[in-house]
Protein backbone atom coordinates (compact mmCIF):
# COMPACT_ATOMS: atom_id res chain seq x y z
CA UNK A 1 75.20 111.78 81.26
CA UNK A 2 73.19 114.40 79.57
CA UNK A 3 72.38 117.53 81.42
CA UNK A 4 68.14 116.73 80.83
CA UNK A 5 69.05 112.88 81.94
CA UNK A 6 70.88 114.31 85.52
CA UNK A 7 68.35 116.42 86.51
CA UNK A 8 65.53 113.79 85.88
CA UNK A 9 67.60 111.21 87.79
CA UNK A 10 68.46 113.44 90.73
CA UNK A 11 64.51 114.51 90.75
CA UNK A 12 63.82 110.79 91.24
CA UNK A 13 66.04 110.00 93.64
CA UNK A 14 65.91 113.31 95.84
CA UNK A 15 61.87 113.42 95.82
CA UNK A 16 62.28 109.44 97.29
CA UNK A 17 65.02 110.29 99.71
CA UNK A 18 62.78 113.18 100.82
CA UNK A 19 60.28 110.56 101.37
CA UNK A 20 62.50 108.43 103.20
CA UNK A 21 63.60 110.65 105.67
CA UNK A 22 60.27 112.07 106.14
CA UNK A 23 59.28 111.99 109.65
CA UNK A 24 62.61 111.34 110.90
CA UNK A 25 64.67 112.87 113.05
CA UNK A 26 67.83 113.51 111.75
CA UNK A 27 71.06 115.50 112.18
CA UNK A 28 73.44 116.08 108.95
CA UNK A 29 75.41 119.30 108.75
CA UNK A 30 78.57 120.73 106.70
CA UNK A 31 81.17 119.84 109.23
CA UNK A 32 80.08 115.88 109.19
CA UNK A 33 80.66 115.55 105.98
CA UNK A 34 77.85 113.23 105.21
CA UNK A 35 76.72 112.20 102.18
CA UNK A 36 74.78 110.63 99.75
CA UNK A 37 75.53 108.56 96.49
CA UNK A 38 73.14 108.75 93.71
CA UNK A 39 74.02 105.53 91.22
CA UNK A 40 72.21 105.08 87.55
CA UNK A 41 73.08 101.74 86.02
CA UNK A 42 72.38 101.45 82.27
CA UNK A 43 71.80 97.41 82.11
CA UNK A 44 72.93 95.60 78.71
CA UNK A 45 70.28 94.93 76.34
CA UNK A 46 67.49 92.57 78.00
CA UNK A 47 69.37 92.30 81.60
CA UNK A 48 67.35 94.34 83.70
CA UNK A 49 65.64 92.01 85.21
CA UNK A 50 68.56 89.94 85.94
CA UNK A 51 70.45 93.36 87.73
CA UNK A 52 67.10 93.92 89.84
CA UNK A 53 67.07 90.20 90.97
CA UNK A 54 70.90 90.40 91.64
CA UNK A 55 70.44 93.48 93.83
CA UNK A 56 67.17 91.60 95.46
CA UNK A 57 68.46 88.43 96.17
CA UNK A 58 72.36 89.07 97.30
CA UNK A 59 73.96 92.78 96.44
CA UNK A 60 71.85 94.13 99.09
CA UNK A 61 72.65 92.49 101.92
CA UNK A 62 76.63 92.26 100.57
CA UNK A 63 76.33 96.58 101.08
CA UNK A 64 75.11 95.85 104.67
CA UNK A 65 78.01 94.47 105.28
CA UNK A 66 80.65 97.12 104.42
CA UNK A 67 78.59 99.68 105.30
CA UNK A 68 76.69 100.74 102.13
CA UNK A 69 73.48 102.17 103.78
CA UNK A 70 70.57 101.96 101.17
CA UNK A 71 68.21 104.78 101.23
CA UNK A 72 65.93 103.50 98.46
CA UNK A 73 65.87 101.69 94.71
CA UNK A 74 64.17 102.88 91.92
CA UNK A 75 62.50 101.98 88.55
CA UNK A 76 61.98 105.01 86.03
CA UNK A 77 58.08 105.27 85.40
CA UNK A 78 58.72 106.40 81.75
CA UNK A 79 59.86 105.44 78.36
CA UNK A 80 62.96 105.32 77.70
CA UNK A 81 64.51 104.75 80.76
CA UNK A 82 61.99 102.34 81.90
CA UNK A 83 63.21 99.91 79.70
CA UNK A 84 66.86 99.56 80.85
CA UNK A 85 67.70 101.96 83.96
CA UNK A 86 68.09 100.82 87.62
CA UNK A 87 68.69 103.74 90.32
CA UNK A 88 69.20 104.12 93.66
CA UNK A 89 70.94 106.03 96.27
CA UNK A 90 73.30 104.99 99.16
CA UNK A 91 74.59 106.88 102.47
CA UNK A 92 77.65 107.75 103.56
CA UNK A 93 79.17 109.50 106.93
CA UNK A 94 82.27 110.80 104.74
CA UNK A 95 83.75 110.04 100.96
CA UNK A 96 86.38 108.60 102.89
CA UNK A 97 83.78 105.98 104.44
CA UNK A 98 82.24 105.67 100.71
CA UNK A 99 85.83 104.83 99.55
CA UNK A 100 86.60 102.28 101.92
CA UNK A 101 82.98 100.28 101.82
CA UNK A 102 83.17 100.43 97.98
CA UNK A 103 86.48 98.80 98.13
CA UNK A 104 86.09 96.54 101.13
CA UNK A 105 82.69 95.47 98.74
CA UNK A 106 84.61 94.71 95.82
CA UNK A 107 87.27 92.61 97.50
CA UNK A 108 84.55 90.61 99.07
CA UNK A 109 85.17 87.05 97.54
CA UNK A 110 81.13 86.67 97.79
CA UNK A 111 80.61 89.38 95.82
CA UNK A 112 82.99 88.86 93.29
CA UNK A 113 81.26 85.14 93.17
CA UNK A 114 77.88 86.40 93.34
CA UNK A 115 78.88 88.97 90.00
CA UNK A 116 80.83 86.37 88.52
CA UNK A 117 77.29 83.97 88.52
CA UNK A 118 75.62 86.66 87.61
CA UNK A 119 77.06 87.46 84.29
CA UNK A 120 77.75 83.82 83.38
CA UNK A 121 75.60 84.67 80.13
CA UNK A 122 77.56 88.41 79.83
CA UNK A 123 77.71 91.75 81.95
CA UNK A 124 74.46 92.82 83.17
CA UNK A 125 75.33 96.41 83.07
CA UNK A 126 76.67 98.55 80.29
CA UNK A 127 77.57 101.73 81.99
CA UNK A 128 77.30 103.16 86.00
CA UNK A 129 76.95 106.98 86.49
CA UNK A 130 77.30 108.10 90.34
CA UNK A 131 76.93 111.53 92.11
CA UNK A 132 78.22 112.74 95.45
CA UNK A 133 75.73 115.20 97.16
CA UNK A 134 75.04 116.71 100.49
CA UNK A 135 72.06 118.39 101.75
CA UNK A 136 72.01 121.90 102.14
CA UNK A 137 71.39 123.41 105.18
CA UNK A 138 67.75 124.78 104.10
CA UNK A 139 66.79 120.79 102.97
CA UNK A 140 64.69 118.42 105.60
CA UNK A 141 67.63 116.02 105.41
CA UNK A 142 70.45 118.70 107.44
């Protein structure tokens, strides 16, 4: 990922999880270890639209279930990455938590059918770029 590319992403996504957590009351601090994924998917030529319905219709509610919290999904307002980038960012008590519910998710036998269906006409994404963060202790989200 290029360094320009990074920050706009992380921009995005912390100015919406800023807006998510807005009003909430909300303890995160150093020694919980929380944290929060920040995933950019770079879909294959013309199969955004199939990756946003696949996340709309079924890859959703598959996180639910192994405890992938979704804090919020975004669409990149501008040219290039308009065109063929899906973000969004996903909460975590520990990495150890994010380890297990991203392997308990891709063991699930409906989510392996679900991605299976899904790419019956070829992959839907061409490359995945993730981030671990954690608030500071000065941001609204500590």
């Amino acid at each position: 990922m290029t360094t320009k590319r990074l920050i706009v992403s992380l921009s995005i996504l912390g100015a919406a999880a800023l807006g998510f957590w807005a009003g909430r009351t909300t303890t995160v601090s150093a020694a919980s270890n929380h944290v929060y994924e920040f995933r950019t998917y770079t879909a294959a030529p013309g199969k955004l639209d199939a990756l946003q319905a696949r996340f709309r219709d079924d890859t959703i509610r598959i996180f639910k279930k192994h405890g992938l919290t979704s804090i919020g999904y975004f669409a990149p307002t501008d040219e290039p990455l308009s065109k063929n980038t899906f973000m969004y960012i996903l909460s975590f008590p520990s990495r150890d938590a994010a380890k297990k519910s991203w392997d308990e998710f891709r063991n699930d036998p409906e989510w392996q059918k679900v991605q299976k269906e899904s790419e019956a006409n070829g992959k839907l994404v061409d490359h995945i770029e993730s981030v671990f963060a954690e608030p500071y202790p000065f941001s609204p989200l500590k």
